[in-house]
Protein backbone atom coordinates (compact mmCIF):
# COMPACT_ATOMS: atom_id res chain seq x y z
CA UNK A 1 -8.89 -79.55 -91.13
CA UNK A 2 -7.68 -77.15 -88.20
CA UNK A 3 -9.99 -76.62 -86.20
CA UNK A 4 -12.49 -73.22 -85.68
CA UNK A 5 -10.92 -71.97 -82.99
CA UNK A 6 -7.34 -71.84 -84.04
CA UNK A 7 -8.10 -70.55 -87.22
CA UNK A 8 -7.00 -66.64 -88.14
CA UNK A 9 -9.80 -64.45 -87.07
CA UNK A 10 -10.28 -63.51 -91.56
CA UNK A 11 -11.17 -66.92 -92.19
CA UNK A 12 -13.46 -67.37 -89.03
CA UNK A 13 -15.47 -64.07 -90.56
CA UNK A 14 -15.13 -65.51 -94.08
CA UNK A 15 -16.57 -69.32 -92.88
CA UNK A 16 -19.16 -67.71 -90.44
CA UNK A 17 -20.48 -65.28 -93.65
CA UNK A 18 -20.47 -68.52 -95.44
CA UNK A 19 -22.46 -70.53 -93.31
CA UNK A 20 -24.89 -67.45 -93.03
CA UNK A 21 -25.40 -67.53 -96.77
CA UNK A 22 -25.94 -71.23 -96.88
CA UNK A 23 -28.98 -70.78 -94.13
CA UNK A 24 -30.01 -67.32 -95.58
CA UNK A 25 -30.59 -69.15 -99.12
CA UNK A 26 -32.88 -71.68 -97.40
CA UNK A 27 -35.23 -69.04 -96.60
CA UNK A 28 -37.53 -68.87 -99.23
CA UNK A 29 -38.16 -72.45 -99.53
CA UNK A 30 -38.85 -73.10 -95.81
CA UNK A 31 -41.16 -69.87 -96.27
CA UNK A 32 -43.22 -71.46 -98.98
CA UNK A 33 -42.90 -74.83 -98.03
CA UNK A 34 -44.12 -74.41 -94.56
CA UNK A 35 -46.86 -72.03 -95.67
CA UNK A 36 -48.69 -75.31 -97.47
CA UNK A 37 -49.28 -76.14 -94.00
CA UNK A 38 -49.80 -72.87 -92.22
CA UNK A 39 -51.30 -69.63 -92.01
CA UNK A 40 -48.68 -66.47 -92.14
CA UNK A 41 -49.95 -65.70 -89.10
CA UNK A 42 -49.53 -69.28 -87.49
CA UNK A 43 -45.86 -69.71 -88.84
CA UNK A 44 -45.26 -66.34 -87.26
CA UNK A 45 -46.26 -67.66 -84.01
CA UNK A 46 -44.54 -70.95 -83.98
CA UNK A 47 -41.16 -69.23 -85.93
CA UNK A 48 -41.43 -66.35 -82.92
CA UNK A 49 -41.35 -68.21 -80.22
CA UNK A 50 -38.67 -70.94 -81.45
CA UNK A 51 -36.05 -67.92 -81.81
CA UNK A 52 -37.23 -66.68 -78.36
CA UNK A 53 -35.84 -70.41 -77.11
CA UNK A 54 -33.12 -70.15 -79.80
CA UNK A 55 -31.82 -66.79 -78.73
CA UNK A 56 -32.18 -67.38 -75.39
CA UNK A 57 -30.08 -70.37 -75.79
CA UNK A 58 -27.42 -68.50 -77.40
CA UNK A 59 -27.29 -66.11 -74.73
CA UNK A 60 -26.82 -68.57 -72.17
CA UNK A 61 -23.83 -70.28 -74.36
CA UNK A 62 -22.19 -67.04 -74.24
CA UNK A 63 -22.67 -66.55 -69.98
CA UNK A 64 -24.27 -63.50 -70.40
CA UNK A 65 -27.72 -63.84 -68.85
CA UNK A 66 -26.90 -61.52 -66.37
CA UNK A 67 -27.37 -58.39 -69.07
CA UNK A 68 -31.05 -59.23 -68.85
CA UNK A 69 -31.22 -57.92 -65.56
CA UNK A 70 -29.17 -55.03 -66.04
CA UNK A 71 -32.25 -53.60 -68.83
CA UNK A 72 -33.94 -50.33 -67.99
CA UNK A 73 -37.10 -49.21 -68.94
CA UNK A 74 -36.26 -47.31 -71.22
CA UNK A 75 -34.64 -50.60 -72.93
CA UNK A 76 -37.60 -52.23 -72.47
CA UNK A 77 -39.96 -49.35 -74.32
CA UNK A 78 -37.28 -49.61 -77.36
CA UNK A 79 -37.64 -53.42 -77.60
CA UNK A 80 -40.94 -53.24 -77.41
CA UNK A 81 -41.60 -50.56 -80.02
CA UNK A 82 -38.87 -52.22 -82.45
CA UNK A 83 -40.16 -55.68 -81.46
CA UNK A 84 -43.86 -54.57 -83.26
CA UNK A 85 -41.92 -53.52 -86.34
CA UNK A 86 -39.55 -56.46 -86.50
CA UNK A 87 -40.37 -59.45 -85.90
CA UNK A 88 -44.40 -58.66 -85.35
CA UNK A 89 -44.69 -56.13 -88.93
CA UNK A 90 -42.20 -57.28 -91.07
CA UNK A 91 -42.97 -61.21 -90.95
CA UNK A 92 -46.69 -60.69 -90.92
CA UNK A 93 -46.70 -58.19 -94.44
CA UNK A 94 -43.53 -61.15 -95.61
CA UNK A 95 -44.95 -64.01 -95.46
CA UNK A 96 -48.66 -62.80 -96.72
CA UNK A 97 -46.62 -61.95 -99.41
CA UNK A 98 -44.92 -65.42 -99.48
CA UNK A 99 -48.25 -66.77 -99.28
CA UNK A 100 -49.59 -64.95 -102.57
CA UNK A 101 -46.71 -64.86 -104.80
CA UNK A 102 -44.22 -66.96 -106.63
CA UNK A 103 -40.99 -67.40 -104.16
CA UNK A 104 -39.18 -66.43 -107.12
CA UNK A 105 -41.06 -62.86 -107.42
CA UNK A 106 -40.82 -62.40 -103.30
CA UNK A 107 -37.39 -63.10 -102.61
CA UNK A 108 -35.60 -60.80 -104.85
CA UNK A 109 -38.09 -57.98 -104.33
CA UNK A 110 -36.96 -58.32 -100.34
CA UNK A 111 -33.63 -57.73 -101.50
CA UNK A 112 -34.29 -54.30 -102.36
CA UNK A 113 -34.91 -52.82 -98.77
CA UNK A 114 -31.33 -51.07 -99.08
CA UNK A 115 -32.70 -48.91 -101.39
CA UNK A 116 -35.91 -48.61 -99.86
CA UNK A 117 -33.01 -47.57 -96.72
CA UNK A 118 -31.43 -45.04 -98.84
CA UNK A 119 -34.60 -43.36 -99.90
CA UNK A 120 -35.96 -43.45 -96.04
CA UNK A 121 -32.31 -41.79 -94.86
CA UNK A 122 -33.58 -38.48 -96.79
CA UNK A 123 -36.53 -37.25 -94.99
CA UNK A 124 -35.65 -39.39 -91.08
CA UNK A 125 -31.52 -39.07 -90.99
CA UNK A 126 -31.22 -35.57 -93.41
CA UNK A 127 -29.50 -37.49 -95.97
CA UNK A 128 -28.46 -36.63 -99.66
CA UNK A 129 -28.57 -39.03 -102.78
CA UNK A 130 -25.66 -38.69 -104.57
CA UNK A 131 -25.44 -39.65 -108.44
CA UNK A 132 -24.02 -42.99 -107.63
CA UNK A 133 -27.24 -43.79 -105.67
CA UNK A 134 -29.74 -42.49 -107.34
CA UNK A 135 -28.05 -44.60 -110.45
CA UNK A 136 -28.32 -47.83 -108.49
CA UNK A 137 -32.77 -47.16 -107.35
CA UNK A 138 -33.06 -46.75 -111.04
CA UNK A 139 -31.51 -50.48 -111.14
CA UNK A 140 -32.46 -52.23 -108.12
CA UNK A 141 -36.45 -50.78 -109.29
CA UNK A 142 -35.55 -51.78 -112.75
CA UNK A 143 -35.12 -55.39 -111.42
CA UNK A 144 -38.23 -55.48 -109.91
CA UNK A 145 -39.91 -54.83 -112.95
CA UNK A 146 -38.10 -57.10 -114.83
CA UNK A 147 -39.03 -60.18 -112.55
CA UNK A 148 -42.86 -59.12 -112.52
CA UNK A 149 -43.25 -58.33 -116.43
CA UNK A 150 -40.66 -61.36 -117.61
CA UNK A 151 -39.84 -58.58 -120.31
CA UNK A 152 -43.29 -58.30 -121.67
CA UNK A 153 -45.45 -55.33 -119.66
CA UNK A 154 -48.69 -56.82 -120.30
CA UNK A 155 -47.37 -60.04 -117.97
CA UNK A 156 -47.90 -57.69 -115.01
CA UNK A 157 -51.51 -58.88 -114.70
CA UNK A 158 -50.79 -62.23 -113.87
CA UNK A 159 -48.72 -61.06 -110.72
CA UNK A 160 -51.01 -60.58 -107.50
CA UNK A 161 -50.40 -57.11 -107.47
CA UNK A 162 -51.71 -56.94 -103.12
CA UNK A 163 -49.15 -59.64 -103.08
CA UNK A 164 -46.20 -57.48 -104.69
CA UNK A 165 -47.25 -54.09 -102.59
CA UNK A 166 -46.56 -56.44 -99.78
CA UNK A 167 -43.35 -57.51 -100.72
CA UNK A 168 -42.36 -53.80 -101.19
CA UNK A 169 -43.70 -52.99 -98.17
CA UNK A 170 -41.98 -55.00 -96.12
CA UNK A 171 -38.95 -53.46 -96.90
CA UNK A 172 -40.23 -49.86 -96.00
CA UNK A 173 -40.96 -51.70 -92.07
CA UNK A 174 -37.67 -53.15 -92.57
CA UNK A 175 -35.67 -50.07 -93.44
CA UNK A 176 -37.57 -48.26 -90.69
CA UNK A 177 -36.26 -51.03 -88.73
CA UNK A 178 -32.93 -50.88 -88.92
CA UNK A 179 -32.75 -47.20 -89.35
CA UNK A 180 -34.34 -46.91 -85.08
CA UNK A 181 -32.51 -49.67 -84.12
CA UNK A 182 -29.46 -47.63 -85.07
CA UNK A 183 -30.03 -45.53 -82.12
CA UNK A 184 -29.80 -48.82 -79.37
CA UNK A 185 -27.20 -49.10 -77.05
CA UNK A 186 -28.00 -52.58 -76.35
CA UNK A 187 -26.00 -55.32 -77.90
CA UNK A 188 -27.54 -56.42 -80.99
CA UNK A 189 -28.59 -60.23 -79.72
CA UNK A 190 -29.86 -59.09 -76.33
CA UNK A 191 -31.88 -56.48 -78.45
CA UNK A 192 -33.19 -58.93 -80.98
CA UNK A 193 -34.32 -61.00 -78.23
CA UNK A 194 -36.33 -58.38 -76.83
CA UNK A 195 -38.11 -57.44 -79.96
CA UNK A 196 -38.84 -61.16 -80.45
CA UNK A 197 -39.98 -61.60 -76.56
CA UNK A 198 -42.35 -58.42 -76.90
CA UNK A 199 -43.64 -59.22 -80.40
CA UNK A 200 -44.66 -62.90 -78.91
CA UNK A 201 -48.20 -60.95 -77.17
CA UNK A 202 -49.58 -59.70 -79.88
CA UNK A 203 -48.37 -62.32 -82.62
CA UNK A 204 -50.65 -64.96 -80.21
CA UNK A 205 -53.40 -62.77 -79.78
CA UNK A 206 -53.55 -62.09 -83.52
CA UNK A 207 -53.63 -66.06 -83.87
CA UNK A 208 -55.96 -66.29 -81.44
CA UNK A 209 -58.94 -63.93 -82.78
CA UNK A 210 -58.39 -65.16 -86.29
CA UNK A 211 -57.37 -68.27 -87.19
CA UNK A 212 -57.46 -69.88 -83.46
CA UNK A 213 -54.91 -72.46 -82.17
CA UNK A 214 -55.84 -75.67 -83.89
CA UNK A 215 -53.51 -78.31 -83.89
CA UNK A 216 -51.05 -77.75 -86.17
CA UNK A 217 -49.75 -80.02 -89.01
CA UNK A 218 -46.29 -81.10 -87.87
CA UNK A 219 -45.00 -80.73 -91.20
CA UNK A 220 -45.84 -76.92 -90.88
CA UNK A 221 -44.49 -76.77 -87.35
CA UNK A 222 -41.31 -78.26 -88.55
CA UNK A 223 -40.49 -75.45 -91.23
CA UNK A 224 -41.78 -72.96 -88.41
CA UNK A 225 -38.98 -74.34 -85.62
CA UNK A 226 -36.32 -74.08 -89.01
CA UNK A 227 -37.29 -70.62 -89.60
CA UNK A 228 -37.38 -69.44 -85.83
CA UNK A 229 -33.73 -71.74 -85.41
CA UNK A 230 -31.85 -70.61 -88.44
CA UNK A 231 -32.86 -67.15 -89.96
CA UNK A 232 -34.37 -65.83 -87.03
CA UNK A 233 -31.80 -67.22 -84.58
CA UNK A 234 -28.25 -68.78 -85.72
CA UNK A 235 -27.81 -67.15 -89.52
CA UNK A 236 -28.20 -63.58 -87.29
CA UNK A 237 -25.18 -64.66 -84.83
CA UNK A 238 -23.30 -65.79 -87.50
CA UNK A 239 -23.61 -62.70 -89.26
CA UNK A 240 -22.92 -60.89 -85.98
CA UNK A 241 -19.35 -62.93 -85.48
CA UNK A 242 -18.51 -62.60 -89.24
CA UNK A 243 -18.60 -58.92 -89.43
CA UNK A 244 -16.85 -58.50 -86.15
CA UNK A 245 -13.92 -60.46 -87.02
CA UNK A 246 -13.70 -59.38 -90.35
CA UNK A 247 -11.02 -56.50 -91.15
CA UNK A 248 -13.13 -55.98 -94.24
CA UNK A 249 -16.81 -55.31 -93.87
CA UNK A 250 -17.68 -54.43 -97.58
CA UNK A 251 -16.07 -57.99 -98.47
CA UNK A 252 -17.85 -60.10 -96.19
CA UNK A 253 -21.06 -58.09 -96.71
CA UNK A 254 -20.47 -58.52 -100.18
CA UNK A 255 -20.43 -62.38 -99.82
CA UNK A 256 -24.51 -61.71 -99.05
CA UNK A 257 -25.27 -61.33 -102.16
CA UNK A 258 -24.73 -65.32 -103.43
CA UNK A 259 -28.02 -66.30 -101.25
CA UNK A 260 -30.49 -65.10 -103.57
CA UNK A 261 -28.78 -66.96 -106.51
CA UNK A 262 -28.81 -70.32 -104.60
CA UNK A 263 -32.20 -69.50 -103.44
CA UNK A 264 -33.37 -69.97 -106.36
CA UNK A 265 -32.18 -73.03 -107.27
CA UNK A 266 -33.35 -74.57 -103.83
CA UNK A 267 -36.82 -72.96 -104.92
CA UNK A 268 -36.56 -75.08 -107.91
CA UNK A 269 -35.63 -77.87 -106.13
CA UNK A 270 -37.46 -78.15 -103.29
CA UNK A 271 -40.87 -75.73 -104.35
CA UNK A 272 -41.07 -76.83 -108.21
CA UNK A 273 -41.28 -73.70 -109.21
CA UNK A 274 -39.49 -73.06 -112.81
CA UNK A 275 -37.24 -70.14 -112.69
CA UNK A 276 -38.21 -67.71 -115.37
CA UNK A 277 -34.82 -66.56 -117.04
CA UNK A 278 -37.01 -62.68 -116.12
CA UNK A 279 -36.47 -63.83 -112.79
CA UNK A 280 -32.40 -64.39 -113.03
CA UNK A 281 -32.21 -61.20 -115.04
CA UNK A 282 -34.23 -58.90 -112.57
CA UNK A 283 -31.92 -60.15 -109.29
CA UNK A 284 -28.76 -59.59 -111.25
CA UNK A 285 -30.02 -55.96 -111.47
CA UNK A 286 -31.38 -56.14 -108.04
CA UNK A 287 -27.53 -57.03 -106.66
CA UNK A 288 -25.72 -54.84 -109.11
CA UNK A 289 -27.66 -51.72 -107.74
CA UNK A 290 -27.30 -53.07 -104.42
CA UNK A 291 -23.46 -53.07 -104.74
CA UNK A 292 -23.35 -49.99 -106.65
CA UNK A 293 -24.71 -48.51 -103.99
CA UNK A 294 -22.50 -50.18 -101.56
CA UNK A 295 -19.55 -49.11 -103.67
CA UNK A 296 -21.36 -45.53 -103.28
CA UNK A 297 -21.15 -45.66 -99.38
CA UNK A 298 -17.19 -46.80 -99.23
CA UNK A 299 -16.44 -43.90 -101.74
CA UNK A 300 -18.53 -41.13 -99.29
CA UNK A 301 -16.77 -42.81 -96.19
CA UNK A 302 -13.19 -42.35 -97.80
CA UNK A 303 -13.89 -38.87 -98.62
CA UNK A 304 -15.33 -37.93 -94.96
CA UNK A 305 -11.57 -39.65 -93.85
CA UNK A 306 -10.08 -37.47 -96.01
């Protein structure tokens, strides 16, 4: 095998978006697994300040400590405000919701904060739905109710219903996430770090007047260190070096959408939970309307070209 570096910069993107699926798909099950042992609030913690060391690590690898200094205030007011949506808001409303549902219910759910971004581009970025997208809602939300009813509308009862307003919240702080992030300058790992440095505060304090800073069990603090190594820290570099190399965004970001599907069969695996054909059904709709809507997005970009 040649190796990484003297490979052509398509198949760098392509094994990079690979490797980020691989990790991505581990998510779920390090969630749940690590929650037998921990509070949401204490795997926040311990996951937050792991990708502080893990970013922070990364940035040195890459010699580029020195745009740390270079940060103005104003910098430091966005990463704070961003840093209390993600990683403070969005893994605190997550992993409660990882905490009171199925993984297989949670994780596809997540998947719909594209939508929940398309709906939130209307009223903040003056956006209009075109037929295309307003086609693939009615699917992605379709989806969703196909994975909490399992086909059968009186099933809904048996779903923690605070646990799926959660889950659907947690795209909302995600969407608003990424929607002001948009307007950074910084580069995308020196901003992540700063949300994750600012977010540390207040993640311990919240630890601290609730469930206190016990000794944790190790087997909790081990799926906290994967979490805050892998999605919080390496899968996002990846993803970084995939789509810059790529001469085809839509194809690597397309490549995303095979996580979920192995997710679930490491949440079989590993969790023990048995994966309700509802469940298979509802993220196949969830990832057709997500790539409808993708498709959606190329076709408005090639008319604006023309």
């Amino acid at each position: 095998m040649a190796p990484i570096h003297s490979l052509h910069p398509q198949k760098k993107a392509y094994l990079f978006a690979v490797l980020t699926v691989l990790l991505w798909s581990t998510v779920a099950t390090a969630f749940k697994l690590s929650l037998l042992y921990l509070s949401p609030l204490q795997l926040l913690f311990y996951a937050n300040l792991t990708s502080i060391l893990t970013l922070l690590i990364l940035l040195g690898m890459e010699g580029r400590f020195s745009e740390l200094w270079n940060l103005t205030m104003v910098d430091l007011r966005q990463g704070l405000l961003l840093g209390l949506l993600n990683p403070l808001l969005y893994y605190l409303i997550l992993l409660h919701a990882y905490d009171l549902l199925p993984a297989q219910i949670a994780q596809p759910i997540n998947y719909t904060w594209a939508i929940t971004l398309s709906l939130l581009s209307v009223p903040l970025l003056g956006h209009r739905l075109s037929g295309i997208e307003l086609v693939s809602i009615l699917i992605c939300y379709g989806g969703v109710v196909v994975i909490l009813t399992g086909g059968d509308s009186g099933a809904l009862g048996s779903v923690s219903s605070t646990g799926v307003m959660l889950a659907l919240s947690s795209t909302l702080v995600w969407a608003l996430y990424w929607i002001f992030n948009t307007k950074s300058h910084l580069d995308p790992l020196v901003s992540l770090l700063l949300n994750f440095v600012f977010a540390l505060p207040f993640t311990a304090l919240l630890v601290w007047v609730t469930v206190g800073f016990e000794p944790a069990d190790l087997r909790g603090l081990a799926g906290a260190v994967y979490v805050g190594v892998f999605e919080m820290g390496v899968a996002f570099v990846l993803w970084l070096k995939a789509m810059r190399l790529t001469h085809s965004t839509v194809k690597i970001a397309s490549l995303i959408y095979f996580a979920p599907f192995l997710s679930l069969i490491l949440i079989h695996l590993l969790v023990g939970e048995t994966i309700r054909g509802s469940s298979v059904m509802g993220l196949i709709l969830i990832v057709l309307g997500n790539l409808l809507q993708q498709a959606g997005h190329s076709r408005k970009r090639g008319e604006v070209a023309k």
